[in-house]
N, C-alpha and C. Protein backbone atom coordinates (compact mmCIF):
# COMPACT_ATOMS: atom_id res chain seq x y z
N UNK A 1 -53.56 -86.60 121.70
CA UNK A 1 -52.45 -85.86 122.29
C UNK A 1 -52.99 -84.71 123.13
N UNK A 2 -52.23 -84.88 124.62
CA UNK A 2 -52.51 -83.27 125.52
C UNK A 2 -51.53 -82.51 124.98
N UNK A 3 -52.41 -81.00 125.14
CA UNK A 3 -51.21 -80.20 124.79
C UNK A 3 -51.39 -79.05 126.45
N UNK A 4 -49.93 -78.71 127.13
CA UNK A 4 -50.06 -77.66 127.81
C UNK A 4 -49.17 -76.43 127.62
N UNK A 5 -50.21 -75.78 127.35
CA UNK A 5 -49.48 -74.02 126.95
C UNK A 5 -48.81 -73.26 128.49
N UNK A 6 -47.75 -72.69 128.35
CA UNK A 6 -47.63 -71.82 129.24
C UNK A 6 -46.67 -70.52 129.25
N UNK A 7 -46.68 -69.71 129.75
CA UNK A 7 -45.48 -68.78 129.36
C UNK A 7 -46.24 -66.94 129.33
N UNK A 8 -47.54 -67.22 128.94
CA UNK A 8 -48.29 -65.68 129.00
C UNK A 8 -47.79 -64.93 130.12
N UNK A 9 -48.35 -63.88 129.57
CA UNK A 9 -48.26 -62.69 131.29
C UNK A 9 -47.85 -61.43 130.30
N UNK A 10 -47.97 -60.54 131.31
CA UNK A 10 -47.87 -58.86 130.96
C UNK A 10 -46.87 -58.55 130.81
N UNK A 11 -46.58 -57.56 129.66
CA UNK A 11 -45.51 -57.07 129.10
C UNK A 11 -45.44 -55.63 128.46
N UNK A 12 -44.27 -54.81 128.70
CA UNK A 12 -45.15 -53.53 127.90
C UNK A 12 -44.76 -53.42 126.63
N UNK A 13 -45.04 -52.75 125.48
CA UNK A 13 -44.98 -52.74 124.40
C UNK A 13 -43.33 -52.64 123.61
N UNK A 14 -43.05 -53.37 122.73
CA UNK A 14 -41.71 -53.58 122.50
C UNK A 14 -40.55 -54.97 123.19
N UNK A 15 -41.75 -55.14 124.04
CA UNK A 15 -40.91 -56.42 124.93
C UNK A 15 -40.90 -57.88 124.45
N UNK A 16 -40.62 -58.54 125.19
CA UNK A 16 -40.12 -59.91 124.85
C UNK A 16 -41.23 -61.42 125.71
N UNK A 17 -41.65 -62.57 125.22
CA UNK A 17 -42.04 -63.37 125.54
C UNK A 17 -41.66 -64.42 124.69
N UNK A 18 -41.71 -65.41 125.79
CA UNK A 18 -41.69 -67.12 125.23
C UNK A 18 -42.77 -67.71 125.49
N UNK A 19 -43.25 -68.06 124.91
CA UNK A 19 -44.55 -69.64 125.22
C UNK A 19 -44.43 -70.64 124.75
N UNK A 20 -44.28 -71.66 125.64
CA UNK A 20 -44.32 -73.05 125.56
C UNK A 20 -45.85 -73.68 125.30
N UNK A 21 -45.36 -74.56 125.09
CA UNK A 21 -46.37 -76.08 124.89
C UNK A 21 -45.94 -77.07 124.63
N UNK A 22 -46.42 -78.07 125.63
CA UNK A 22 -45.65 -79.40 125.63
C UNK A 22 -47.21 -80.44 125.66
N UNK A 23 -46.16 -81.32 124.55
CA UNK A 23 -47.40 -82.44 124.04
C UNK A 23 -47.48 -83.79 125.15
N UNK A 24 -48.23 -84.43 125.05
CA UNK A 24 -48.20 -86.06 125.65
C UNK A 24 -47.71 -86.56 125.14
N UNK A 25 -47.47 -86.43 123.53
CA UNK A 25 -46.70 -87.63 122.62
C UNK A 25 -46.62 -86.62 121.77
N UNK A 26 -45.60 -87.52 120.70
CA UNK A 26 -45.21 -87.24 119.36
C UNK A 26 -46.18 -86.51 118.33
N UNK A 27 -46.11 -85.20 117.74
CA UNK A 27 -46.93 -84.85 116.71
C UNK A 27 -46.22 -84.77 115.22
N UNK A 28 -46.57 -85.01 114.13
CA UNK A 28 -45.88 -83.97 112.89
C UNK A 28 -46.18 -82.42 113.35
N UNK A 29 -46.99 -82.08 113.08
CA UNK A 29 -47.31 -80.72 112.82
C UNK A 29 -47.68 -80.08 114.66
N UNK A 30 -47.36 -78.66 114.81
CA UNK A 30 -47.87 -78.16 116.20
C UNK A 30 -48.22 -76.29 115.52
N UNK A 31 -48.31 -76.07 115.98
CA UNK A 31 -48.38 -74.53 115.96
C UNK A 31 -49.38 -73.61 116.74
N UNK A 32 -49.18 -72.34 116.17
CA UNK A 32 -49.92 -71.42 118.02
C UNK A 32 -50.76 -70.41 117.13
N UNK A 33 -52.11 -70.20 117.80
CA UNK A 33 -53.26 -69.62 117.09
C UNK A 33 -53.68 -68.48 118.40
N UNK A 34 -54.15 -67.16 117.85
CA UNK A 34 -54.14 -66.50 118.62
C UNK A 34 -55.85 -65.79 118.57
N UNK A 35 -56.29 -65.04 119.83
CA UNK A 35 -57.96 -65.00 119.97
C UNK A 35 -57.81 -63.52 120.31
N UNK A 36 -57.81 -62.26 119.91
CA UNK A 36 -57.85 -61.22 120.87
C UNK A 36 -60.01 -61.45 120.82
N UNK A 37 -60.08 -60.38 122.14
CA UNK A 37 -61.13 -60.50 122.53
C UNK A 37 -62.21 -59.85 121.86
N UNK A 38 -63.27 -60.42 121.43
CA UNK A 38 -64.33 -60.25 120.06
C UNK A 38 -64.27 -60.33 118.79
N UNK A 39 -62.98 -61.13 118.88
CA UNK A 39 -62.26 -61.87 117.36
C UNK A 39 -62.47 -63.11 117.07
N UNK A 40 -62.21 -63.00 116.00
CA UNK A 40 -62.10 -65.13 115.84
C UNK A 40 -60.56 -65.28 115.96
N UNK A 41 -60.13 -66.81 115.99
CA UNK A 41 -59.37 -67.05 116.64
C UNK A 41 -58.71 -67.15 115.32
N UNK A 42 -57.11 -66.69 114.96
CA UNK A 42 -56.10 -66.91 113.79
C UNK A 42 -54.98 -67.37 113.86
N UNK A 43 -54.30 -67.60 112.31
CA UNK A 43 -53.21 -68.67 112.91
C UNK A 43 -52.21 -67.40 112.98
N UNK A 44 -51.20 -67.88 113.59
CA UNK A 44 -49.97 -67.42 114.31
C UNK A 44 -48.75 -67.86 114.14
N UNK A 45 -48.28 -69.42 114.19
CA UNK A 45 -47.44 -69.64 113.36
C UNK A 45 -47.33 -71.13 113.40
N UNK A 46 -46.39 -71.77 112.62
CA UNK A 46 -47.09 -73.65 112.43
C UNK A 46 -45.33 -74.18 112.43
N UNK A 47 -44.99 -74.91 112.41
CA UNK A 47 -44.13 -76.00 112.92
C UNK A 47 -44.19 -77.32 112.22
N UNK A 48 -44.10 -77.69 110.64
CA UNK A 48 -43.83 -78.78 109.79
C UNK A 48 -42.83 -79.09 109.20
N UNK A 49 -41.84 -79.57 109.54
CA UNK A 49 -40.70 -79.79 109.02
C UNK A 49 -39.69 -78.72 108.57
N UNK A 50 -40.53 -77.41 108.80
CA UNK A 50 -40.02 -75.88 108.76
C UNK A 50 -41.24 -74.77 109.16
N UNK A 51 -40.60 -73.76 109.36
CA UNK A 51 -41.69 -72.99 110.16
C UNK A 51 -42.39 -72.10 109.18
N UNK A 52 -43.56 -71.75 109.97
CA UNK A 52 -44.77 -71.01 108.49
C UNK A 52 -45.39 -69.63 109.70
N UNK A 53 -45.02 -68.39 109.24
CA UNK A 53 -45.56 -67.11 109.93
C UNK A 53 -46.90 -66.67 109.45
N UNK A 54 -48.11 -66.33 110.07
CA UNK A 54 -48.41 -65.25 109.52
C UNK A 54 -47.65 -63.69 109.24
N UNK A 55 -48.62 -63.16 108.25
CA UNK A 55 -47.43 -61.95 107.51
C UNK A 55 -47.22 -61.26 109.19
N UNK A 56 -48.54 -60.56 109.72
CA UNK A 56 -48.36 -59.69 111.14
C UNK A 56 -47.65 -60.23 111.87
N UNK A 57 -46.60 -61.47 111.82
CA UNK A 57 -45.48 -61.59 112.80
C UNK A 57 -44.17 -61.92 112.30
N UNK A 58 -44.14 -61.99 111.15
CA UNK A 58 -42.85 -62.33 110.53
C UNK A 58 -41.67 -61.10 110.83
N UNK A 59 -40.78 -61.48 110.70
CA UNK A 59 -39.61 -60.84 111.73
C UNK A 59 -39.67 -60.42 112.88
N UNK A 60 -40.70 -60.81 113.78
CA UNK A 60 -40.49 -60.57 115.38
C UNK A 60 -41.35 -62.01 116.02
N UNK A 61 -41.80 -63.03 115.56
CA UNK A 61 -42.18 -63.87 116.67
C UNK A 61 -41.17 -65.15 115.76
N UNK A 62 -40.57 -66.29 116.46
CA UNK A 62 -39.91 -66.97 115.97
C UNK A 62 -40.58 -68.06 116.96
N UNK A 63 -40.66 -69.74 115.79
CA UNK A 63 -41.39 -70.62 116.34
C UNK A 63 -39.90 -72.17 116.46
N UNK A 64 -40.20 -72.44 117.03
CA UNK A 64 -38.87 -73.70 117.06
C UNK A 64 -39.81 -74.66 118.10
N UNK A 65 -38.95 -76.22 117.65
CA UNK A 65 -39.86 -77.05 118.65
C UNK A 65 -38.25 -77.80 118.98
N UNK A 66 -38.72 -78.48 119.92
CA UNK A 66 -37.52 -79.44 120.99
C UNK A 66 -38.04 -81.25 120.58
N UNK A 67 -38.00 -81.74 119.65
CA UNK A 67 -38.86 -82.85 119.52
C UNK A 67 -38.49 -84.16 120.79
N UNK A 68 -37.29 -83.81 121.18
CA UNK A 68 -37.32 -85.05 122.46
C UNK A 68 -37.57 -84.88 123.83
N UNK A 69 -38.28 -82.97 123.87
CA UNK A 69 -39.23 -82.79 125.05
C UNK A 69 -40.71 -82.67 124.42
N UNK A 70 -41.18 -82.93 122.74
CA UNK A 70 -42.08 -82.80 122.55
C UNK A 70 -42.76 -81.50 123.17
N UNK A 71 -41.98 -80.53 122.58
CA UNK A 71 -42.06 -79.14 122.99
C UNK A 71 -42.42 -78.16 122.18
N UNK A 72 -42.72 -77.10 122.12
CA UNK A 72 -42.88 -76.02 121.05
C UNK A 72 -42.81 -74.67 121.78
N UNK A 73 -42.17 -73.87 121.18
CA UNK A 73 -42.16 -72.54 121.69
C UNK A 73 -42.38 -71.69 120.44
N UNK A 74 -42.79 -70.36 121.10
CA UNK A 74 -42.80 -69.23 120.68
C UNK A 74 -42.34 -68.14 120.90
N UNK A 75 -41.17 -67.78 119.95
CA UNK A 75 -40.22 -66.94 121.20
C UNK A 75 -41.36 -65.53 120.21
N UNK A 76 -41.42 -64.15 120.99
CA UNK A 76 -41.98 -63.42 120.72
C UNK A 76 -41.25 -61.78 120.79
N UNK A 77 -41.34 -61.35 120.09
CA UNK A 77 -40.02 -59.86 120.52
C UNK A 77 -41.03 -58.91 119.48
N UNK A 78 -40.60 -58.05 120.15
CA UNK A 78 -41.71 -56.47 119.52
C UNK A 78 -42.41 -56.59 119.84
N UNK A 79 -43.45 -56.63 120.78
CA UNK A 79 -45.07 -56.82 121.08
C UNK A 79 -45.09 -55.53 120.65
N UNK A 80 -46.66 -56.02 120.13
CA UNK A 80 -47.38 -54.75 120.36
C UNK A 80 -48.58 -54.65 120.95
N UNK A 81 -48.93 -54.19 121.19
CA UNK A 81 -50.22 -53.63 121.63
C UNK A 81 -51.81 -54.82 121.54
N UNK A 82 -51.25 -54.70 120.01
CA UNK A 82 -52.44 -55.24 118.69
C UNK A 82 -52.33 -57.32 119.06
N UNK A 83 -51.19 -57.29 119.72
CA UNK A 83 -50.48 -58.96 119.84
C UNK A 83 -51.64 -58.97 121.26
N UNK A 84 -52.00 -58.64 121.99
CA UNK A 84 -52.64 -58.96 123.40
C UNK A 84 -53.80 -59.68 122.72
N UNK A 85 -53.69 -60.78 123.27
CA UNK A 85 -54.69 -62.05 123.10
C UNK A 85 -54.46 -63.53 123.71
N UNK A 86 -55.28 -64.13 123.85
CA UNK A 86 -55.20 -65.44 124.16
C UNK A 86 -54.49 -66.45 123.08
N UNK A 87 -53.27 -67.05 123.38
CA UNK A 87 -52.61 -67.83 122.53
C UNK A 87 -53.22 -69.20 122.65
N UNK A 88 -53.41 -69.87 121.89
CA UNK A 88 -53.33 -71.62 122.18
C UNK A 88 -52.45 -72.10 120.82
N UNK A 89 -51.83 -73.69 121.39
CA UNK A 89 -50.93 -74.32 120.66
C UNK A 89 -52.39 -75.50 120.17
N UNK A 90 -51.91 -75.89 119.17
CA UNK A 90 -52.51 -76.85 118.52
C UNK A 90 -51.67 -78.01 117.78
N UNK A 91 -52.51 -79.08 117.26
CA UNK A 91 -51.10 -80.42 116.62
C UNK A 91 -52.45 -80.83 116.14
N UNK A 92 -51.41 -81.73 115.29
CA UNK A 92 -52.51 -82.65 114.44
C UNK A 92 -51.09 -83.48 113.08
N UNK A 93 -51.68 -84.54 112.72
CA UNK A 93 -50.68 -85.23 111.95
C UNK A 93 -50.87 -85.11 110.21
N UNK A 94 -52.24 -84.67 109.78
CA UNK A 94 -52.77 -84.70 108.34
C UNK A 94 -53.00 -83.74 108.24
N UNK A 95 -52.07 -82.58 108.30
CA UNK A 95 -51.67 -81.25 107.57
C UNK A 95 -51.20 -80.85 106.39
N UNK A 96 -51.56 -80.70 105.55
CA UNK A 96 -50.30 -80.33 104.52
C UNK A 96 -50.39 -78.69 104.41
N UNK A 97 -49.23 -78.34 104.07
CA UNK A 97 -48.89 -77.00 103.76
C UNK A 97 -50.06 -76.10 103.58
N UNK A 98 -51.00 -76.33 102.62
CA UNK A 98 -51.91 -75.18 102.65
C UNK A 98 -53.20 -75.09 103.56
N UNK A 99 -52.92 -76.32 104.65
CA UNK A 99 -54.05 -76.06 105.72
C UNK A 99 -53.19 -75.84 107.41
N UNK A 100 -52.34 -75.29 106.96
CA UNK A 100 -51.13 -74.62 108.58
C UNK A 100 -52.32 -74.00 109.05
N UNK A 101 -52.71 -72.94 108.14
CA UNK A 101 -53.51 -71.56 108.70
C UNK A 101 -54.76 -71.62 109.37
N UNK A 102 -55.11 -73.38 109.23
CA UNK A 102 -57.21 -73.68 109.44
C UNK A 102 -57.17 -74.29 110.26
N UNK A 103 -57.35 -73.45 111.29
CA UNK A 103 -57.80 -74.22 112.62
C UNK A 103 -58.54 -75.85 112.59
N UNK A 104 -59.46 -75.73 111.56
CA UNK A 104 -60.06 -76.89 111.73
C UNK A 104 -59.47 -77.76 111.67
N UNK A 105 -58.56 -77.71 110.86
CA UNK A 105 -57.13 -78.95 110.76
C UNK A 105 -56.33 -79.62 111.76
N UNK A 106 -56.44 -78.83 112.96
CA UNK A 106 -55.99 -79.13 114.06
C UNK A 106 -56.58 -79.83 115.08
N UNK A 107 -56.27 -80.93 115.41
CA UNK A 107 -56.87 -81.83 116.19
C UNK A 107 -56.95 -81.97 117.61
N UNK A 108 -56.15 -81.61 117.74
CA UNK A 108 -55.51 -81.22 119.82
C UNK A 108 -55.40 -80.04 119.64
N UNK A 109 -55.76 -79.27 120.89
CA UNK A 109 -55.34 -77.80 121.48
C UNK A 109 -55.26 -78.06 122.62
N UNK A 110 -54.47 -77.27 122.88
CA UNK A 110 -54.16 -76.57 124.59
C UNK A 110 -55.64 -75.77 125.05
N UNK A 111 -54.97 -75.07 126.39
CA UNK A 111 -56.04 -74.65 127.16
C UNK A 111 -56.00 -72.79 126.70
N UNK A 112 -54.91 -72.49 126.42
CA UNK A 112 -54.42 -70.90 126.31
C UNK A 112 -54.02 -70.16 127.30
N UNK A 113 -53.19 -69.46 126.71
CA UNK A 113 -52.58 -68.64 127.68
C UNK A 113 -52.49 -67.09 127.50
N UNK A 114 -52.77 -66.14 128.18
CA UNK A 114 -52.84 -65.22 128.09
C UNK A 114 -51.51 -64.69 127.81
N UNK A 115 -51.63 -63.59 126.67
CA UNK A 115 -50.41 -62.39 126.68
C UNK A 115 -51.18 -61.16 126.33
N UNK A 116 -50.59 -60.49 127.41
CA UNK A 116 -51.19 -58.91 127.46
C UNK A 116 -50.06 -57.82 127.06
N UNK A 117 -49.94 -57.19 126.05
CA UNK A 117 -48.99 -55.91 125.65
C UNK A 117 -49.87 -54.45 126.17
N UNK A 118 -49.04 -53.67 127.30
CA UNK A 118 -49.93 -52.89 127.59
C UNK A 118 -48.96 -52.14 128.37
N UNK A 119 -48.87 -50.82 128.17
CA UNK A 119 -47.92 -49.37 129.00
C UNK A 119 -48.02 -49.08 130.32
């Protein structure tokens, strides 16, 4: 499966973003992993039959998918500052619940997309 991310760009702190990603085909599982710069890359939030946050975004980033555009978004509200990083979406079908969070689990990624929170 391709995945293409899109939707980044500059925002100032407190504001609002969506990011997409749209698959080639059908996945179970999708979700969006985030890189700020001289970090490792973490999960962000996952998409299995119900949605899974990390704690640092729960009540301000909300994840939903469109399954008959084979879609995924990330709607995003409150940025902060600390959120500026490179997003990528990821999928994969042999997930279960306690591997949402491990990248390695994920079989397809996108390319990433930048979101910058900044005054």
């Amino acid at each position: 499966v391709q995945l293409q991310a899109s939707g980044g760009g500059l925002v100032q702190p407190g504001g609002s973003l969506r990011l997409s990603c749209t698959a080639s085909g059908r996945t179970v599982v999708m979700g969006w992993f985030r890189q700020a710069p001289g970090k490792e890359r973490v999960f962000v939030a996952a998409h299995r039959w119900r949605e899974y946050y990390a704690d640092s975004v729960k009540g301000r980033f909300t994840i939903s998918r469109d399954n008959a555009k084979n879609t995924l978004y990330l709607q995003m509200n409150s940025l902060k500052p600390g959120d500026t990083a490179v997003y990528y979406c990821a999928a994969g079908d042999r997930l279960i619940q306690s591997t949402l969070a491990d990248g390695t689990a994920y079989v397809s990624w996108g390319q990433g997309t930048q979101v910058t929170v900044s005054s």
